[in-house]
C-alpha atoms as a PDB file:
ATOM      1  CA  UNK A   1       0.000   0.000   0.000  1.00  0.00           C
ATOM      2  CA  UNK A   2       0.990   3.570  -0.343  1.00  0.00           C
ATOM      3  CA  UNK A   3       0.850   5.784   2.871  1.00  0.00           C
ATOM      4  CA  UNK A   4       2.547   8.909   3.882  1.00  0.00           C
ATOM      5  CA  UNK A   5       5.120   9.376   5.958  1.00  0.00           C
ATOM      6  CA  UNK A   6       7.551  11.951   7.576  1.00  0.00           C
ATOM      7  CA  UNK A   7      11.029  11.233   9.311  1.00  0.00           C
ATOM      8  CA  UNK A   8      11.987  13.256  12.723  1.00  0.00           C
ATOM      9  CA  UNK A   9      14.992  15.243  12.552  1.00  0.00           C
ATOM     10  CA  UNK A  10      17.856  13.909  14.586  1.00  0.00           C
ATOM     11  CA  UNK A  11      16.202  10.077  14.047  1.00  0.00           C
ATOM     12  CA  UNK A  12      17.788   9.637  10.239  1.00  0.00           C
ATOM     13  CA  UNK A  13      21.326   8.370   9.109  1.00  0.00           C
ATOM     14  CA  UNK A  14      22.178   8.009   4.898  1.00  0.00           C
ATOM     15  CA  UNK A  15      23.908   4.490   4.188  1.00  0.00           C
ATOM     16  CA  UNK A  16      25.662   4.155   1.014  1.00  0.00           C
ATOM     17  CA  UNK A  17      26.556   0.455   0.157  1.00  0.00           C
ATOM     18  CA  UNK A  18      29.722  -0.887  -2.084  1.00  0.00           C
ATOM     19  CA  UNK A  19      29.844   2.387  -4.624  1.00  0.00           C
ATOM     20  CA  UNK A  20      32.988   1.865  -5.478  1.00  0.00           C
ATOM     21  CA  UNK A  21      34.815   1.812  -9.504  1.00  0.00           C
ATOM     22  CA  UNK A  22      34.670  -1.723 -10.053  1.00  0.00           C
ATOM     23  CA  UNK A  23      31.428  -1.427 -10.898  1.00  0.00           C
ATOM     24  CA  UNK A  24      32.099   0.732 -13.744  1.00  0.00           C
ATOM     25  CA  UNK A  25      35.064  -0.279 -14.716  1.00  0.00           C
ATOM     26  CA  UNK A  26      35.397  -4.003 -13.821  1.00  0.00           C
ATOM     27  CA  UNK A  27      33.701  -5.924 -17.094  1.00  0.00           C
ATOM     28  CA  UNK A  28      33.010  -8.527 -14.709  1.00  0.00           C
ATOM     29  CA  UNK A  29      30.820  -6.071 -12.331  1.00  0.00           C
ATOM     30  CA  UNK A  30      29.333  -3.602 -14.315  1.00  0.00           C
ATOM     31  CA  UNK A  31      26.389  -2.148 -12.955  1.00  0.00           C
ATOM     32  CA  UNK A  32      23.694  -1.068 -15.741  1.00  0.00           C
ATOM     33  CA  UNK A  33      22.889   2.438 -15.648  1.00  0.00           C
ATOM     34  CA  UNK A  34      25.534   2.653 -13.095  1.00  0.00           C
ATOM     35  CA  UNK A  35      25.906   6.561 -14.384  1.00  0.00           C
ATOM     36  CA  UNK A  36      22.399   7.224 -13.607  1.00  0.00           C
ATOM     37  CA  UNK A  37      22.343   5.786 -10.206  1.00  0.00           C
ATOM     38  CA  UNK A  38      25.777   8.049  -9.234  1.00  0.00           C
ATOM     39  CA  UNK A  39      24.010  10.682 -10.401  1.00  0.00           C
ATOM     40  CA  UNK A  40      20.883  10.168  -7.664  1.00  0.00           C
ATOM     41  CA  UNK A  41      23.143   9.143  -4.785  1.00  0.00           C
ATOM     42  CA  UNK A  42      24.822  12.686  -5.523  1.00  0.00           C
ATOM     43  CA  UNK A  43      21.181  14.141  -5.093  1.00  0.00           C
ATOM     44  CA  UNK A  44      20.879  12.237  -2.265  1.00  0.00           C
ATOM     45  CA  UNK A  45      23.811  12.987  -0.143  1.00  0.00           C
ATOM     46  CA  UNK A  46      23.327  16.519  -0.823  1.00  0.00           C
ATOM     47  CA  UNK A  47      19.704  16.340   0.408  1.00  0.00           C
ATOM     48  CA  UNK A  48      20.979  14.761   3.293  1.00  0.00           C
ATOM     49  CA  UNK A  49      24.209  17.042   3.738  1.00  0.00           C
ATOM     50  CA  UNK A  50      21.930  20.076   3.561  1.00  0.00           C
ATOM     51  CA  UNK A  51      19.819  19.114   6.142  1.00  0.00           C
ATOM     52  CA  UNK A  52      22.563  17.832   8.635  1.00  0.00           C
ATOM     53  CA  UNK A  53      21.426  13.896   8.121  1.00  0.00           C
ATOM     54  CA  UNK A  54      24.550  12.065   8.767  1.00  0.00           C
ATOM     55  CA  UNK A  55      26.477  10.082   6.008  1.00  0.00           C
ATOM     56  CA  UNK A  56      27.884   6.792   6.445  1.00  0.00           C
ATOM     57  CA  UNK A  57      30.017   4.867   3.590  1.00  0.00           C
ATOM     58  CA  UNK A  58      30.606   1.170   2.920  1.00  0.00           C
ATOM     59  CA  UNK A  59      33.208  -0.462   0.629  1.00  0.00           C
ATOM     60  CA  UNK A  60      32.925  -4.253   0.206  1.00  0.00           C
ATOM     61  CA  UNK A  61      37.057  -5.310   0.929  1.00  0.00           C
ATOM     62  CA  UNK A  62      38.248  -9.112   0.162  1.00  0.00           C
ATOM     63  CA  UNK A  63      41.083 -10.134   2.531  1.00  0.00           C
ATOM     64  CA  UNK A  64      41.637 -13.588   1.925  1.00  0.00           C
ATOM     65  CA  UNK A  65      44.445 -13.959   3.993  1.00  0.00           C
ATOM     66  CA  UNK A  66      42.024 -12.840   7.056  1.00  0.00           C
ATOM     67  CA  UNK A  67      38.693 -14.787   6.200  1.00  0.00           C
ATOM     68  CA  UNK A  68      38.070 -17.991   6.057  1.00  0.00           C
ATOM     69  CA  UNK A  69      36.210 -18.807   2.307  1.00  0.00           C
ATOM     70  CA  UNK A  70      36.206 -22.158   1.092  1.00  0.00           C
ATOM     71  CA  UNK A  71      34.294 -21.943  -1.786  1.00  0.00           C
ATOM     72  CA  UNK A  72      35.181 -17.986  -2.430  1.00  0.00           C
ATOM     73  CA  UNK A  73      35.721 -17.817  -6.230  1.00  0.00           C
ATOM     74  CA  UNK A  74      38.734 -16.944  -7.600  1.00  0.00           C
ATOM     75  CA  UNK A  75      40.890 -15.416 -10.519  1.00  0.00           C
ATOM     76  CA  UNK A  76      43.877 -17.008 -12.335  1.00  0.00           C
ATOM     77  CA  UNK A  77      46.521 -15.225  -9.820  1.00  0.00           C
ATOM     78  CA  UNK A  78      44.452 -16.468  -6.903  1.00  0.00           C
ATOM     79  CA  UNK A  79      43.302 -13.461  -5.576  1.00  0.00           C
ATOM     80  CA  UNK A  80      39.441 -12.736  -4.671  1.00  0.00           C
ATOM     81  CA  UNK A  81      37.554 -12.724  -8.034  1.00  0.00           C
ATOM     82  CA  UNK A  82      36.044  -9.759  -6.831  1.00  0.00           C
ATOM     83  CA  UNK A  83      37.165  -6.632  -4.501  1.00  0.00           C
ATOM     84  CA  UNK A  84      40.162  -8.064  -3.481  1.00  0.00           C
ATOM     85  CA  UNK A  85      41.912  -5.788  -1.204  1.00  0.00           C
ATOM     86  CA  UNK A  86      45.179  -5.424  -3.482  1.00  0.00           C
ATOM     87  CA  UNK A  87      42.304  -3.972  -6.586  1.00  0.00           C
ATOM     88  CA  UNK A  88      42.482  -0.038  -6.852  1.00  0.00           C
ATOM     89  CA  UNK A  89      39.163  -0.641  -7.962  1.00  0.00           C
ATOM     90  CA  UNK A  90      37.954  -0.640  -4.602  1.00  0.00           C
ATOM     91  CA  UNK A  91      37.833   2.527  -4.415  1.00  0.00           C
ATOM     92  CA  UNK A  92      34.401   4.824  -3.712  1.00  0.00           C
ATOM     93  CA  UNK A  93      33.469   6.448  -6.967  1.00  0.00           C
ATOM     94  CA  UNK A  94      34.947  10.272  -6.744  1.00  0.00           C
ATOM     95  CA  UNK A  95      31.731  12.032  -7.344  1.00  0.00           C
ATOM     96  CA  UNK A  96      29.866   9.886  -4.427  1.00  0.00           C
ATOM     97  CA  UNK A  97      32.790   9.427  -1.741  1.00  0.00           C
ATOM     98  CA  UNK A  98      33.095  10.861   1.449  1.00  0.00           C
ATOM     99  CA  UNK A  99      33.491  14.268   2.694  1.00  0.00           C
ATOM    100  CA  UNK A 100      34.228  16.354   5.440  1.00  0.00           C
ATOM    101  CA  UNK A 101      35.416  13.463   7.737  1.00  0.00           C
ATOM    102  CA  UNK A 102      32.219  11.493   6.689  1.00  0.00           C
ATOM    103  CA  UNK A 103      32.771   7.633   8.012  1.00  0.00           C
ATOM    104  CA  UNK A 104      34.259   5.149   5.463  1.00  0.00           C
ATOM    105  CA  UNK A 105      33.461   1.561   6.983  1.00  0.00           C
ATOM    106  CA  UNK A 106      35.195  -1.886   5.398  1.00  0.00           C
ATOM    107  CA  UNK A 107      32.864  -4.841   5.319  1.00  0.00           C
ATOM    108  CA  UNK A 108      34.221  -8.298   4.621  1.00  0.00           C
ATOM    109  CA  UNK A 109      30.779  -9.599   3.664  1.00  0.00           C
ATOM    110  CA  UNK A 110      27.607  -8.504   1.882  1.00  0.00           C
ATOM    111  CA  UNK A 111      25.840  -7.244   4.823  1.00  0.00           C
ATOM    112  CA  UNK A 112      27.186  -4.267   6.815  1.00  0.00           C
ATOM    113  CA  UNK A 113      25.436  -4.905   9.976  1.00  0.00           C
ATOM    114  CA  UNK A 114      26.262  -8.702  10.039  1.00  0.00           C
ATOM    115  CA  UNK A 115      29.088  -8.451  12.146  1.00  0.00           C
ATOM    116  CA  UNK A 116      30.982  -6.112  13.809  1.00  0.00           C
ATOM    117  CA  UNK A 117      29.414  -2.456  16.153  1.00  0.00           C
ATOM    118  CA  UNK A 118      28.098  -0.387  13.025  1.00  0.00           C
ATOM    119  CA  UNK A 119      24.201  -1.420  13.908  1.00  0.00           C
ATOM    120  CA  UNK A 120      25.192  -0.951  17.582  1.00  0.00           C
ATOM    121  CA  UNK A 121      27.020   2.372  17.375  1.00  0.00           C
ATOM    122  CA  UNK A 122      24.324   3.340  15.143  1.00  0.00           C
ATOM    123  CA  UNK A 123      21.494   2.495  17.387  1.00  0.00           C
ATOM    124  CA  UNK A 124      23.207   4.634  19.955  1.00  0.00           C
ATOM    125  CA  UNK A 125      23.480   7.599  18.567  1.00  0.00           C
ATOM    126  CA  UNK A 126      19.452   7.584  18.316  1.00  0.00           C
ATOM    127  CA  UNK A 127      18.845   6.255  14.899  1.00  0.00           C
ATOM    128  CA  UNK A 128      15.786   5.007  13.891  1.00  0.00           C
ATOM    129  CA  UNK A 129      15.706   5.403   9.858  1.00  0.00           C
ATOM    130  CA  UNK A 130      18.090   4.229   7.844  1.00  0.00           C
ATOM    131  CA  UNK A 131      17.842   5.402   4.276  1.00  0.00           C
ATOM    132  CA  UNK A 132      19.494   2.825   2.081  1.00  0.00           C
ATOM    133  CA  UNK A 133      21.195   3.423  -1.299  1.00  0.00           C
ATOM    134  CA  UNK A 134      24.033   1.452  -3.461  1.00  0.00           C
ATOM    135  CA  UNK A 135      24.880  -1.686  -5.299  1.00  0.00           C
ATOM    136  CA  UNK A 136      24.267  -5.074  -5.894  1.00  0.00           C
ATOM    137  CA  UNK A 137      20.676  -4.564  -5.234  1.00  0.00           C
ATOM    138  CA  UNK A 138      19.664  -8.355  -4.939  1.00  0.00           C
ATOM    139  CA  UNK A 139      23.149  -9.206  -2.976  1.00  0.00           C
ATOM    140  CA  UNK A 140      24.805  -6.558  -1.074  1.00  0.00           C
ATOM    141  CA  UNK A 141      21.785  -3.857  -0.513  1.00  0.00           C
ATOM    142  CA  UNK A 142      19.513  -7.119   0.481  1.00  0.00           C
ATOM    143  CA  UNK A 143      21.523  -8.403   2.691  1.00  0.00           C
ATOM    144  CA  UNK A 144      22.386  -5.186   4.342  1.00  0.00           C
ATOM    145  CA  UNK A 145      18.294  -4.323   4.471  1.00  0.00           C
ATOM    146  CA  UNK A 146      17.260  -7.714   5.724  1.00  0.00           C
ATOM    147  CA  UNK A 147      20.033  -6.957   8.652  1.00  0.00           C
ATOM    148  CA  UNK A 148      18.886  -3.334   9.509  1.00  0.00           C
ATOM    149  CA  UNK A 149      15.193  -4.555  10.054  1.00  0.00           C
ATOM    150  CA  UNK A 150      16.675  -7.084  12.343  1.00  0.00           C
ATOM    151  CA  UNK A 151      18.328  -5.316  14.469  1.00  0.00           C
ATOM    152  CA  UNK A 152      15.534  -2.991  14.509  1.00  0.00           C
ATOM    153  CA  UNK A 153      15.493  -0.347  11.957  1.00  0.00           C
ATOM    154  CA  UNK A 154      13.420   1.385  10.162  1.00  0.00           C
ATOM    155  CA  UNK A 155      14.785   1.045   5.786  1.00  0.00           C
ATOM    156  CA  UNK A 156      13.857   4.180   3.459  1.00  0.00           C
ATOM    157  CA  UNK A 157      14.990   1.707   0.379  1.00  0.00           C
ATOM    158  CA  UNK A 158      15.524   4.761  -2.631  1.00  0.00           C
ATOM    159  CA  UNK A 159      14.976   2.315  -5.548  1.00  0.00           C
ATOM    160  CA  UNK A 160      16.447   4.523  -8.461  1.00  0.00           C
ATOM    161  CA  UNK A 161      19.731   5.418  -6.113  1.00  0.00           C
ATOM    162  CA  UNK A 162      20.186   1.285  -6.256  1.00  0.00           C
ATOM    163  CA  UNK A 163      20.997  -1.134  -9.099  1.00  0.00           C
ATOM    164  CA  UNK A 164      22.503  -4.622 -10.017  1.00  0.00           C
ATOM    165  CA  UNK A 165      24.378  -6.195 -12.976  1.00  0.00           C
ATOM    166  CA  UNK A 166      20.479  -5.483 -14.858  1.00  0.00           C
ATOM    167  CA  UNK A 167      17.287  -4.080 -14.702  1.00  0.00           C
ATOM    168  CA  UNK A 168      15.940  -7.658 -14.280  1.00  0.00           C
ATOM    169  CA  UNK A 169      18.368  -8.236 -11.280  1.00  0.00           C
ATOM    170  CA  UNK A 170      17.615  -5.185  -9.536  1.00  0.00           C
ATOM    171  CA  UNK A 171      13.744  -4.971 -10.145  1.00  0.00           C
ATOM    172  CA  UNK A 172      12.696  -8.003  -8.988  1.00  0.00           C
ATOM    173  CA  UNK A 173      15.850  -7.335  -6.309  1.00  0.00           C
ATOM    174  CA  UNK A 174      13.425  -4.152  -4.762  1.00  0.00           C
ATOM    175  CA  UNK A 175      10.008  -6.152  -5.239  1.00  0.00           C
ATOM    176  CA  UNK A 176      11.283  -9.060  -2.898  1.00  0.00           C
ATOM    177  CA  UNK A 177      12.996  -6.351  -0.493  1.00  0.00           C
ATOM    178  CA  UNK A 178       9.692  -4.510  -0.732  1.00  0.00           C
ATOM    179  CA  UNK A 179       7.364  -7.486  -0.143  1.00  0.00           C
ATOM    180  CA  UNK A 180       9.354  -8.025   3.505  1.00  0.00           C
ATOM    181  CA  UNK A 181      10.911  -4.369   4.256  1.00  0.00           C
ATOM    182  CA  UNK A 182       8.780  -4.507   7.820  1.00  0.00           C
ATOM    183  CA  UNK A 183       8.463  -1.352   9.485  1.00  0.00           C
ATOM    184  CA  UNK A 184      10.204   0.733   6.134  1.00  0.00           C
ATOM    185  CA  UNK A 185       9.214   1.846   2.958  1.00  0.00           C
ATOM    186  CA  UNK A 186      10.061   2.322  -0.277  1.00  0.00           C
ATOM    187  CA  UNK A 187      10.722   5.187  -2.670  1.00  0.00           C
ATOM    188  CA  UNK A 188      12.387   7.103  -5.216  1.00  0.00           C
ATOM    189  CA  UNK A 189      15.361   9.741  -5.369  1.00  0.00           C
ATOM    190  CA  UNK A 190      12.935  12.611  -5.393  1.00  0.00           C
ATOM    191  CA  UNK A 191      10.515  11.462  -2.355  1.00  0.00           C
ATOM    192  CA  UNK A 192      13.745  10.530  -0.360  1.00  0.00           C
ATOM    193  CA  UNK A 193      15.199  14.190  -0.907  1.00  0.00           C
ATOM    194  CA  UNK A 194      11.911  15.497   0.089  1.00  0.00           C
ATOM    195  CA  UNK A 195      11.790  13.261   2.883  1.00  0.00           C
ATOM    196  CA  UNK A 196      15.127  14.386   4.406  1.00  0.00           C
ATOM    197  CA  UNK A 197      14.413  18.615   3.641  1.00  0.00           C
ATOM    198  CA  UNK A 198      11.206  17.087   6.464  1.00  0.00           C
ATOM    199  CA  UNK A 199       8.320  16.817   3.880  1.00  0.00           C
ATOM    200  CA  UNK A 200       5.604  14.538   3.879  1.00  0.00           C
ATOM    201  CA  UNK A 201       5.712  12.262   1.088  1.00  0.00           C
ATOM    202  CA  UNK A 202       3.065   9.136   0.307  1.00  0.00           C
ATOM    203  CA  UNK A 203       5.611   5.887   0.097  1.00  0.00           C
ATOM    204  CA  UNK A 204       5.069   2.508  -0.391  1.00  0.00           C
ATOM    205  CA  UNK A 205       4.629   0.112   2.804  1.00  0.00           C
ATOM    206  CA  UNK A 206       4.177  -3.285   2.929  1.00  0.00           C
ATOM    207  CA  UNK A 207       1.098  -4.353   4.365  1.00  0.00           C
ATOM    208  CA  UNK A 208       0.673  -8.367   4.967  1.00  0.00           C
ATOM    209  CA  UNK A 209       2.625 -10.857   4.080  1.00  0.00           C
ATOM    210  CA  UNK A 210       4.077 -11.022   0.258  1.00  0.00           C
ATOM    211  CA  UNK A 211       1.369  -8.827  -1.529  1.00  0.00           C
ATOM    212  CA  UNK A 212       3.360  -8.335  -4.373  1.00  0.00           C
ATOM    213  CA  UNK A 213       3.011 -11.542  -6.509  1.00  0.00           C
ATOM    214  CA  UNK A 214       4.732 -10.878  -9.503  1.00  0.00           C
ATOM    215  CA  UNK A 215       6.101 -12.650 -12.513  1.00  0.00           C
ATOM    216  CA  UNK A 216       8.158 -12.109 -15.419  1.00  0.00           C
ATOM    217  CA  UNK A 217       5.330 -10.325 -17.722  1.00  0.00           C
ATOM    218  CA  UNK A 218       4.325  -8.093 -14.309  1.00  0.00           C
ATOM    219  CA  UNK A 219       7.612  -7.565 -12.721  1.00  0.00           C
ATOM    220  CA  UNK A 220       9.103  -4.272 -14.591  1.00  0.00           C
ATOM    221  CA  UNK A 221       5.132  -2.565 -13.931  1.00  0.00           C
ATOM    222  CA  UNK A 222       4.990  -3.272 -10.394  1.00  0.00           C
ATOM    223  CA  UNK A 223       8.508  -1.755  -9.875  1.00  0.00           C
ATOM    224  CA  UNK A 224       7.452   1.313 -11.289  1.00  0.00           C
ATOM    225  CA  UNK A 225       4.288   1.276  -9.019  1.00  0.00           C
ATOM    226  CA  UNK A 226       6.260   1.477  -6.117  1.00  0.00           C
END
């Protein structure tokens, strides 16, 4: 269903999952419309810069030598396959990184609130929202999502400032985020940067269990409905 809501000042933190230049430049791990999505987290962190939200960064880091992964894939040199800590592609995309002393965390897993005090430091500081924007939508941003509501959080999920390897990935990626984000909503870049300068804006909300039953023919209409 669509309802409106309004966040309290003080109660709202910006996450910003895994933006970093593999996905761009990594043929392996493009993102599709990866410019696009840049483009909206920029809105977004200036919506939430201008109205004193706090900004907190993730980068996905591979240490093999560190974790345990038996089954981890990986390349011909046997390094991670993916964001393997020696990779200058690891790196947060320029136009979306931190400023101004703005938190970069490492995570050594899809979720960041798995493991380590990031959920806990942010539930001390008084946070109750979490608005939730990055990459892959159906790995890293779900994981991260399904953790926040948890451990008790409230997800603002901005669907356009998130994508995957394709529109297929990442649509049906939101719809199963959106049939189970308890508590949260959903929306796009513009209602979140309303949301943040304190507006009212109607979102969607899941109401039941799993209303959204959709298939391949429905899947790309029901996105946009959110």
């Amino acid at each position: 269903m669509k309802a409106p809501i309004s966040l309290k000042r003080g109660t709202v933190a910006a996450v910003f999952i895994d933006l970093q230049e593999e996905h761009r430049q990594d043929q392996r791990y493009l993102v599709e419309g990866f410019a696009g999505i840049l483009a909206n987290v920029q809105r977004l962190q200036a919506a939430a810069r201008q109205n004193h939200v706090p900004l907190y960064h993730w980068a996905y880091i591979v240490d093999l030598d560190k974790q345990d992964r038996p089954f981890h894939p990986l390349g011909a040199d046997g390094k991670s396959a993916f964001s393997d800590k020696s990779d200058p592609l690891t790196e947060i995309c320029h136009e979306v990184a931190p400023v101004n002393g703005e938190p970069l965390l490492i995570k050594a897993e899809a979720s960041a609130f798995r493991s380590g005090p990031a959920a806990r430091d942010l539930k001390s500081a008084g946070f109750e929202w979490l608005v939730v924007a990055g990459v892959w939508t159906e790995a890293c941003i779900d994981a991260t999502v399904k953790d926040a509501v948890a451990k008790g959080f409230r997800v603002l999920l901005v669907k356009d400032a998130c994508g995957s390897g394709s529109a297929a990935m990442h649509q049906t990626g939101i719809l199963n985020l959106a049939n189970r984000l308890y508590g949260g909503a959903v929306t796009d870049t513009d209602g979140a940067c309303r949301l943040l300068a304190g507006e009212s804006v109607t979102v969607w909300q899941v109401e039941g269990s799993v209303p959204l039953r959709f298939s391949f023919a429905n899947a790309a209409e029901l996105y946009a409905d959110l």
